[in-house]
N, C-alpha and C. Protein backbone atom coordinates (compact mmCIF):
# COMPACT_ATOMS: atom_id res chain seq x y z
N UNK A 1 0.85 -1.17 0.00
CA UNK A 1 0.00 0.00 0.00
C UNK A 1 0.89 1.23 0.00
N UNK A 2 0.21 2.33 -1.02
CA UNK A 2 1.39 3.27 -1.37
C UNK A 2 1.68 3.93 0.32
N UNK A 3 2.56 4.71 0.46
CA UNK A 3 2.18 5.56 1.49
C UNK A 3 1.42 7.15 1.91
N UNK A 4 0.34 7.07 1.93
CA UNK A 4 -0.50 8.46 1.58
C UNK A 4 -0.92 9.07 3.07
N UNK A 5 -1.00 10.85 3.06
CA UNK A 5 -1.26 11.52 4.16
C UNK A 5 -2.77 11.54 4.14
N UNK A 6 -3.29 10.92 5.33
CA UNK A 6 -4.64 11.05 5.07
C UNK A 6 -4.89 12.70 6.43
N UNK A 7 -5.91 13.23 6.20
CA UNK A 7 -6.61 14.13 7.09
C UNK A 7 -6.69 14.03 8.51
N UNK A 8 -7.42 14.43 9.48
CA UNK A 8 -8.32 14.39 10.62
C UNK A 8 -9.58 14.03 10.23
N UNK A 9 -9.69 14.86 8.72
CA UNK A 9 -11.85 14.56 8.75
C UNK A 9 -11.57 13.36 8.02
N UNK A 10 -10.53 12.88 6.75
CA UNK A 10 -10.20 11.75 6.21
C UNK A 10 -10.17 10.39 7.24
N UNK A 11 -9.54 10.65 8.49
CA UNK A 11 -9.78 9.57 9.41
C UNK A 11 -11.12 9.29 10.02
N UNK A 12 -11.55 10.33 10.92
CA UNK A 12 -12.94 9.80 10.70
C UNK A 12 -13.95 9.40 9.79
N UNK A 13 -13.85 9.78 8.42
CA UNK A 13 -14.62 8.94 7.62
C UNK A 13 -14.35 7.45 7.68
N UNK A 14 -12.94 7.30 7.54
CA UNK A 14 -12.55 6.19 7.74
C UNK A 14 -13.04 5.47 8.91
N UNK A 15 -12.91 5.82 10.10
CA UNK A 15 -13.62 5.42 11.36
C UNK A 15 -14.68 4.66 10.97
N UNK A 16 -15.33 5.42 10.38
CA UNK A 16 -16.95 5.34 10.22
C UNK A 16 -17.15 4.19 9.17
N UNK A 17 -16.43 4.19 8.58
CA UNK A 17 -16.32 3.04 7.28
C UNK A 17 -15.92 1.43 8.33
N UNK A 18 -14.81 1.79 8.65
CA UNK A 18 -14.61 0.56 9.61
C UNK A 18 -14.96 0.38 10.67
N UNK A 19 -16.11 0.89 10.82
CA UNK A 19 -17.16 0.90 12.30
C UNK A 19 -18.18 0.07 11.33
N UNK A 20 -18.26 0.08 10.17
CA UNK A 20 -19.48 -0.84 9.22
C UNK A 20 -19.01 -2.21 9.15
N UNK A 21 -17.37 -2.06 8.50
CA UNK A 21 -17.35 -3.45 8.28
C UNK A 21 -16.38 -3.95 9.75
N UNK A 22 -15.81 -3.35 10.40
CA UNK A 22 -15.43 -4.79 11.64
C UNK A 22 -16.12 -3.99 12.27
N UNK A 23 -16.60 -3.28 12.77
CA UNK A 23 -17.48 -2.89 14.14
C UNK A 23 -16.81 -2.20 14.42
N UNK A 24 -17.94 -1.21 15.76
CA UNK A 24 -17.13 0.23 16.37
C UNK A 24 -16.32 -0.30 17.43
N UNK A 25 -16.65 -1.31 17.74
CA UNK A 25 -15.27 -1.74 18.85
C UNK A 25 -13.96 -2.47 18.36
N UNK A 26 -13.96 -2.71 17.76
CA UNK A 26 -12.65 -3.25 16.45
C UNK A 26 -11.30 -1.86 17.05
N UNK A 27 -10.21 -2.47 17.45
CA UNK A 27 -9.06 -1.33 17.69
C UNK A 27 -9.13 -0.80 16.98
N UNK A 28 -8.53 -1.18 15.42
CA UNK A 28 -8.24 -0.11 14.55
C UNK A 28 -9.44 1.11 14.39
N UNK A 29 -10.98 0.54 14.56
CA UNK A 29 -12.01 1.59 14.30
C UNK A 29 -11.22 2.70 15.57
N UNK A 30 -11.24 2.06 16.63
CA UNK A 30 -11.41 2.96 17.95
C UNK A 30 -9.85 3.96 17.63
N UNK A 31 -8.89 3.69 17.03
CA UNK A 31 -7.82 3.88 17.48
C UNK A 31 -7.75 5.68 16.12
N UNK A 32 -8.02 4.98 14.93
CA UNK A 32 -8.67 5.82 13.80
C UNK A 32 -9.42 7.12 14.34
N UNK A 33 -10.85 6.55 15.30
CA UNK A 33 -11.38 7.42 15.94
C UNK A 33 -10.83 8.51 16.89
N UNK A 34 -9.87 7.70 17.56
CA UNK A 34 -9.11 8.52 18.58
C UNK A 34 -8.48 9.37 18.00
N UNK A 35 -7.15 9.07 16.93
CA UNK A 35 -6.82 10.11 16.00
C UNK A 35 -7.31 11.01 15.50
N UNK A 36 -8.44 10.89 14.99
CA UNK A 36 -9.04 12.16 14.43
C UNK A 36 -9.78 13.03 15.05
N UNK A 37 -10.08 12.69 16.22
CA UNK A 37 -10.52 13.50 17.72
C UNK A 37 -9.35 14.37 18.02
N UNK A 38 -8.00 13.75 17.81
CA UNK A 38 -6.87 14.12 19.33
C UNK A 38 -5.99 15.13 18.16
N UNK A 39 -5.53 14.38 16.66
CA UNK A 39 -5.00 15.03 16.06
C UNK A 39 -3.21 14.27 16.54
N UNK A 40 -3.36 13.78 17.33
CA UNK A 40 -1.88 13.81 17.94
C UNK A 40 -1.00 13.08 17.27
N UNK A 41 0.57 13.21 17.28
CA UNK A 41 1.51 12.20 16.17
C UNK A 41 1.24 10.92 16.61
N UNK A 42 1.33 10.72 18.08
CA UNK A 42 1.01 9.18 18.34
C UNK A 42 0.02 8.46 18.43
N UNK A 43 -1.20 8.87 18.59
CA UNK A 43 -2.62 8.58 18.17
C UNK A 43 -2.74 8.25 16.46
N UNK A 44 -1.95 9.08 15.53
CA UNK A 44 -2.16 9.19 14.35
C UNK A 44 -1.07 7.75 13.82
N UNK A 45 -0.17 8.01 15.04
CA UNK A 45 0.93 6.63 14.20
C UNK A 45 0.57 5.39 14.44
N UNK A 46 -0.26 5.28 15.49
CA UNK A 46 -0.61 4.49 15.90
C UNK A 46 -1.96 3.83 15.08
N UNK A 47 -2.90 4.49 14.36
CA UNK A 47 -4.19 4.80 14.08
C UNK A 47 -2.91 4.06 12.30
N UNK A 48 -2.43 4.09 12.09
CA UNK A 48 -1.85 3.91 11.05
C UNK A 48 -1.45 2.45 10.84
N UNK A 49 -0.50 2.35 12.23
CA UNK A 49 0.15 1.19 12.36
C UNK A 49 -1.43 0.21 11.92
N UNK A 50 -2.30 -0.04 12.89
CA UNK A 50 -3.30 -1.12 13.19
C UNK A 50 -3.92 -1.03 11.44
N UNK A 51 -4.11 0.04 11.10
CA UNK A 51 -4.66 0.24 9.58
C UNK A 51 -4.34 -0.85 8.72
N UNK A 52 -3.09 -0.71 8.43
CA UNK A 52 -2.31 -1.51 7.80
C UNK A 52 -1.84 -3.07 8.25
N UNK A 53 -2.36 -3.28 9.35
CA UNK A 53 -2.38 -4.43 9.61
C UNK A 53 -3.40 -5.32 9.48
N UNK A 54 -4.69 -4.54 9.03
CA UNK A 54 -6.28 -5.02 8.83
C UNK A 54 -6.04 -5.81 7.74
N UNK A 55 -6.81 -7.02 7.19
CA UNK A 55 -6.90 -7.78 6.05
C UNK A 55 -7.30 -7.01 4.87
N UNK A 56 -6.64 -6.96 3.92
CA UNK A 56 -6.23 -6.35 2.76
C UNK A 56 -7.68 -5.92 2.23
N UNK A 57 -8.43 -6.97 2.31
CA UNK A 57 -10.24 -6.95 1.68
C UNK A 57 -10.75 -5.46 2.83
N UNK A 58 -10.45 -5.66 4.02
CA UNK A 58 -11.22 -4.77 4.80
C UNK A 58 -10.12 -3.12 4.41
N UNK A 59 -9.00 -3.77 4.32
CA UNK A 59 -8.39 -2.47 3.68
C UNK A 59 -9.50 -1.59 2.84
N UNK A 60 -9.26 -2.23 1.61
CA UNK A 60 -10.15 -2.02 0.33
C UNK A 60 -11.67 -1.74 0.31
N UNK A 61 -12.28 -2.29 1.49
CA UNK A 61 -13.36 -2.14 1.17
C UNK A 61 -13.69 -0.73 1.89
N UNK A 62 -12.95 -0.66 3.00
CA UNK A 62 -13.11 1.08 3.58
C UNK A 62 -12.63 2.27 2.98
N UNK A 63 -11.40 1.54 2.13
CA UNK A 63 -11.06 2.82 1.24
C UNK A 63 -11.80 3.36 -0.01
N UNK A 64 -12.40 2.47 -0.64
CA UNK A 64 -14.05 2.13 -1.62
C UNK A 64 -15.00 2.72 -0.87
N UNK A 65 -14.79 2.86 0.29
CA UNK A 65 -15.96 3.76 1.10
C UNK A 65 -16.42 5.24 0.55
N UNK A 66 -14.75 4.96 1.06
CA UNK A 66 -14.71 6.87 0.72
C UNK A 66 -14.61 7.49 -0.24
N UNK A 67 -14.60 6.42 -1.42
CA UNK A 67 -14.84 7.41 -2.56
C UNK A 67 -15.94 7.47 -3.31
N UNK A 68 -16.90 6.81 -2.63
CA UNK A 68 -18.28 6.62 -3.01
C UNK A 68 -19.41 7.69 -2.44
C-alpha cells in the first residue's frame, strides 16, 4: 500500500467506514477514531500502524468507502 497523508476529517470517515465493516469496537475503528478527535503524532501513528495491519479486503473495502 502506497504511502498516503490522510486528514483528521479523512480519518474519521474512515472510522466510520470501519465501524461498518469490523465494528465500532474493532481497535483499529477505535484507534482511527481517537486520531481524528486528538490530532496527535502518536494517536495518528498508531491509528496507522493497526490500519495496515487489517486484512487487505477490509483495507479495500473502507477505502471504496470513501470514494463513493
Amino acid at each position: 500500500m502506497a504511502e498516503t497523508k490522510i486528514d483528521r476529517e479523512t480519518m474519521g470517515k474512515l472510522a466510520k467506514a470501519l465501524a461498518f465493516i469490523c465494528g465500532a469496537d474493532d481497535p483499529t475503528t477505535v484507534a482511527l477514531k481517537k486520531a481524528a478527535e486528538s490530532g496527535s503524532a502518536q494517536d495518528i501513528k498508531k491509528a496507522h500502524t493497526l490500519f495496515l495491519k487489517l486484512k487487505p479486503g477490509h483495507r479495500q473495502a473502507a477505502l471504496s468507502m470513501l470514494s463513493d
